[in-house]
C-alpha atoms as a PDB file:
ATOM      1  CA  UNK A   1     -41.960 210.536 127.498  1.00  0.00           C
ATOM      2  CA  UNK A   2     -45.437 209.351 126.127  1.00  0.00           C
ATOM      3  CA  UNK A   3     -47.344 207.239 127.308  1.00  0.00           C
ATOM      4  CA  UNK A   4     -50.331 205.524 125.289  1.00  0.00           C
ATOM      5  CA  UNK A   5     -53.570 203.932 127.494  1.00  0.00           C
ATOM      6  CA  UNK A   6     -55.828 201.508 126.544  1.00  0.00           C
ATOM      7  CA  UNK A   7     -58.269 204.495 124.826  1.00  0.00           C
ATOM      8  CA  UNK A   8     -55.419 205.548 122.713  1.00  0.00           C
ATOM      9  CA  UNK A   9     -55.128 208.626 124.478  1.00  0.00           C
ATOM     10  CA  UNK A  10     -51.405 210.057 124.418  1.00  0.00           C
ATOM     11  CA  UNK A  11     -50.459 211.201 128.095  1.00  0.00           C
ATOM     12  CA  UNK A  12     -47.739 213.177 128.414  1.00  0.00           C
ATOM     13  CA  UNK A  13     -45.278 212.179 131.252  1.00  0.00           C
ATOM     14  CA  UNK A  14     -42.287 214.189 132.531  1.00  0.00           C
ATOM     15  CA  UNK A  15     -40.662 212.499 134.970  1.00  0.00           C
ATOM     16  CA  UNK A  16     -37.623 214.655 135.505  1.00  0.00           C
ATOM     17  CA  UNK A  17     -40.609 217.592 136.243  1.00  0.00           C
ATOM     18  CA  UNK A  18     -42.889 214.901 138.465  1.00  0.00           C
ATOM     19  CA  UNK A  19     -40.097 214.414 140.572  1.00  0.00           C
ATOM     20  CA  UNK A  20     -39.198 217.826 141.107  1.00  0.00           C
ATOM     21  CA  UNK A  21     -42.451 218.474 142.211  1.00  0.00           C
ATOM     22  CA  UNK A  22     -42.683 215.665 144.699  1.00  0.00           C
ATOM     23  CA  UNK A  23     -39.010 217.262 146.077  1.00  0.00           C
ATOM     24  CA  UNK A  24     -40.116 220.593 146.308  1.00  0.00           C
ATOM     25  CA  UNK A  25     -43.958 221.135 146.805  1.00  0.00           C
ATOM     26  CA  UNK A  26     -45.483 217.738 147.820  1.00  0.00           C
ATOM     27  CA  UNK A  27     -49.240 218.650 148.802  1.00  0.00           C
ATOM     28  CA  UNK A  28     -48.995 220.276 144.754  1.00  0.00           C
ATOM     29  CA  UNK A  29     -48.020 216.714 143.970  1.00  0.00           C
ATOM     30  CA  UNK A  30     -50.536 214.862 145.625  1.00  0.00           C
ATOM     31  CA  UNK A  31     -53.116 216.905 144.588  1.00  0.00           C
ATOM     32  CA  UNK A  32     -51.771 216.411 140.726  1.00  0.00           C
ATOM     33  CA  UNK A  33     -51.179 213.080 140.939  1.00  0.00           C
ATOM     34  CA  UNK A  34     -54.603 212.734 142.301  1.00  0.00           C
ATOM     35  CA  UNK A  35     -56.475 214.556 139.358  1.00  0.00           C
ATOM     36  CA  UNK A  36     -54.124 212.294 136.848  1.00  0.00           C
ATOM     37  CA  UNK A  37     -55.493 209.581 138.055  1.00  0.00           C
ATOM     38  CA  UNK A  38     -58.783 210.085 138.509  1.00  0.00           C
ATOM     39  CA  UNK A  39     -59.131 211.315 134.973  1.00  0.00           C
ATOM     40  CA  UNK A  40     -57.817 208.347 133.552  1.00  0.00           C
ATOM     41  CA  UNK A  41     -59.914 206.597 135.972  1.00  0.00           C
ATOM     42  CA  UNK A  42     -62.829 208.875 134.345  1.00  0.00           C
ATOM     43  CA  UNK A  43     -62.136 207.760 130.606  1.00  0.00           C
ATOM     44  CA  UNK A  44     -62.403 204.583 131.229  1.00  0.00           C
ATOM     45  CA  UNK A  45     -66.076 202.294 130.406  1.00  0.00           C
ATOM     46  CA  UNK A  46     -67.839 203.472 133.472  1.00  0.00           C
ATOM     47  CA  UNK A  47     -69.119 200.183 134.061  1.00  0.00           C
ATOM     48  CA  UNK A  48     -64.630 199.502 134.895  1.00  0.00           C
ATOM     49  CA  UNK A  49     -64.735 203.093 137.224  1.00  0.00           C
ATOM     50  CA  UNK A  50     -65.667 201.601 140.182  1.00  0.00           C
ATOM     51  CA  UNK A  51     -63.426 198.543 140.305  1.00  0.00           C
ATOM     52  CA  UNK A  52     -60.263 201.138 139.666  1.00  0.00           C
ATOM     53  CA  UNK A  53     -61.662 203.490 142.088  1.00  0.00           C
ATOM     54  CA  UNK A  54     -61.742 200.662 144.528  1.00  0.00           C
ATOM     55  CA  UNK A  55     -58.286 199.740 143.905  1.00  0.00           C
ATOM     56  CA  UNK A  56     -56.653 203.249 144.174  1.00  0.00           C
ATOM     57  CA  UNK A  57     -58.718 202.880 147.645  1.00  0.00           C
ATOM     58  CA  UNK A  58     -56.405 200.271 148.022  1.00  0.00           C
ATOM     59  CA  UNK A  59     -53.096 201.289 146.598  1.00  0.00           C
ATOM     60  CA  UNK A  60     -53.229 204.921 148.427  1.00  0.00           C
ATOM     61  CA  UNK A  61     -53.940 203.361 151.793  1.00  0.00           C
ATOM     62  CA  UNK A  62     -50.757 201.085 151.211  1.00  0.00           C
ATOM     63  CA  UNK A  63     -49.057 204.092 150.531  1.00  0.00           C
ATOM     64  CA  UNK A  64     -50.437 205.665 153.704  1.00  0.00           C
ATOM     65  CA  UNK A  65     -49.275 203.051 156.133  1.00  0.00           C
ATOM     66  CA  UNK A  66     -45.972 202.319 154.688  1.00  0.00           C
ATOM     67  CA  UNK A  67     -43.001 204.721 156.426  1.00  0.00           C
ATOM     68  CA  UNK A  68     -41.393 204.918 152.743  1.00  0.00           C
ATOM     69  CA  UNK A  69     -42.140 205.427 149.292  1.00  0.00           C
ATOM     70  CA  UNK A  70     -39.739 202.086 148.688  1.00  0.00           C
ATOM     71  CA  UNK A  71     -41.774 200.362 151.317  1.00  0.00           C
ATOM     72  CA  UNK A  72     -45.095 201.416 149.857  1.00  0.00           C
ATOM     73  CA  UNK A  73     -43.846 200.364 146.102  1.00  0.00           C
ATOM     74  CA  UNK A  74     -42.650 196.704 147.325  1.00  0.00           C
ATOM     75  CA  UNK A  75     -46.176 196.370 149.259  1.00  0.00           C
ATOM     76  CA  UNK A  76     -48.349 197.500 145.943  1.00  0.00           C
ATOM     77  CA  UNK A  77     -45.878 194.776 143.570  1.00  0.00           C
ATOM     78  CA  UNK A  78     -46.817 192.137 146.014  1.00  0.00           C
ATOM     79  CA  UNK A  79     -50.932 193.001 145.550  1.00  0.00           C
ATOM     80  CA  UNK A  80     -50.127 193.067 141.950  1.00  0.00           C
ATOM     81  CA  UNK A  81     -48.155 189.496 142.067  1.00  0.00           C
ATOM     82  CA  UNK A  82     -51.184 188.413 144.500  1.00  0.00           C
ATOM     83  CA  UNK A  83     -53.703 189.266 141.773  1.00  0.00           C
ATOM     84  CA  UNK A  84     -51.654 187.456 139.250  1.00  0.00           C
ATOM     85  CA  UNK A  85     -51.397 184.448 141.314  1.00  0.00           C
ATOM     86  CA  UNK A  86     -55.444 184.271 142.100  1.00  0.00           C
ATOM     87  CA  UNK A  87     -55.486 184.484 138.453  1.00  0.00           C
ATOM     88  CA  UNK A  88     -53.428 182.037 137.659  1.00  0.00           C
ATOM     89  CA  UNK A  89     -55.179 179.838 140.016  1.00  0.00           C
ATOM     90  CA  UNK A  90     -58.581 180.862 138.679  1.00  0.00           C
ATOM     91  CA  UNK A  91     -57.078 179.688 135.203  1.00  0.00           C
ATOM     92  CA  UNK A  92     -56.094 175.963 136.413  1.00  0.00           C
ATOM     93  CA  UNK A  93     -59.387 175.895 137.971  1.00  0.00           C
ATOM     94  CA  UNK A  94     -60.771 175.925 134.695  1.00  0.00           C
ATOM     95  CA  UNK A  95     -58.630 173.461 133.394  1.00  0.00           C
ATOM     96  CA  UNK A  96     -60.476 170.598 135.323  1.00  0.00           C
ATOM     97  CA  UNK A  97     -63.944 170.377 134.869  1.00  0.00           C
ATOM     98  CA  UNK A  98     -66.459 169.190 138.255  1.00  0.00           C
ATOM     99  CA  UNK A  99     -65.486 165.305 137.088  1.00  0.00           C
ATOM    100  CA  UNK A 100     -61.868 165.929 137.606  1.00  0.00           C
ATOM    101  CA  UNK A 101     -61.236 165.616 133.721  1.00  0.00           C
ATOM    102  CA  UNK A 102     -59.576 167.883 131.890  1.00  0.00           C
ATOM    103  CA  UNK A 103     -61.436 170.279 129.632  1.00  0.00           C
ATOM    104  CA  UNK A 104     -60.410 172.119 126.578  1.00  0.00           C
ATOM    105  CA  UNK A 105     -57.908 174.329 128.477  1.00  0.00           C
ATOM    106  CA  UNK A 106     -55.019 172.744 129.402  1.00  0.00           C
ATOM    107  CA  UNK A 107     -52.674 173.464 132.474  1.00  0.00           C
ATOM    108  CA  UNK A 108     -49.773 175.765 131.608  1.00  0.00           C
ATOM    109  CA  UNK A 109     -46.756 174.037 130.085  1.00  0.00           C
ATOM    110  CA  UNK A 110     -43.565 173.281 132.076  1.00  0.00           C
ATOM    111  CA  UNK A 111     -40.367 173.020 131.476  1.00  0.00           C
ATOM    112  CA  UNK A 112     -37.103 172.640 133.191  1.00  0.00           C
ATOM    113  CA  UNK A 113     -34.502 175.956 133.189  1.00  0.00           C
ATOM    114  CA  UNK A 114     -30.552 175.152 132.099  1.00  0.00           C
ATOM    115  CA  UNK A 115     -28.273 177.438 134.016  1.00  0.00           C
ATOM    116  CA  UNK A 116     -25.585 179.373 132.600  1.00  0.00           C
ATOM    117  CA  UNK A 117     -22.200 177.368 133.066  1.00  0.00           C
ATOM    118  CA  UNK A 118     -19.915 179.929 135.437  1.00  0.00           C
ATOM    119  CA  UNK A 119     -17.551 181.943 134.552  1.00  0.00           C
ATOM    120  CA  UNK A 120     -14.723 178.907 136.180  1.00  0.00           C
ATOM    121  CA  UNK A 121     -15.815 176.092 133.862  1.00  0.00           C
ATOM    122  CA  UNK A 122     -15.608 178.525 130.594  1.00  0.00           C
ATOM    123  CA  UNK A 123     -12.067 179.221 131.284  1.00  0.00           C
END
């Protein structure tokens, strides 16, 4: 499989092989998944390096503390669904100026969800 990153660098990922590795030799692992990282972390703008160095702080000490590799991949989806949610909120902030009007961004539209009829009422 390739992967493309934001510098239009093609990465080459094998999953089949990174799994084999994690299976079989896990401190090789680590230490590849480590240098991965931190040489996409390196072709970034450096003035973005520290921010993703700070967060792979983050996201290996989650990994660390969690008993599982399940465990530790619910805990980093819920910092991920945090950070979209401070977003989000960070967004309707700007929606209201300090008057309380609203400003040239408007809240995010709503609208109400029809469920699917079940499977009884389409026989």
């Amino acid at each position: 499989m390739k992967i493309t990153n934001r510098s239009l660098i093609p990465i080459e990922f094998n999953f089949k092989e990174w799994s084999e590795l994690a299976q079989t030799d896990p401190d090789r692992f680590e230490a590849k998944r480590s240098r991965v990282i931190n040489e996409a972390i390196r072709r970034v703008p450096p003035n973005r390096q520290q921010m993703l160095r700070g967060l792979q702080w983050r996201v290996d000490r989650v990994r660390e503390l969690k008993r599982t590799p399940l465990a530790a991949c619910i805990a980093i989806t819920d910092m991920m669904w945090e950070t979209f949610s401070d977003l989000h909120q960070a967004y309707i902030g700007l929606a209201e100026n300090k008057t309380g009007k609203k400003s040239l961004i408007e809240k995010l539209p709503e609208a109400t969800v029809i469920p699917f009829p079940s499977q009884k009422s389409r026989i």
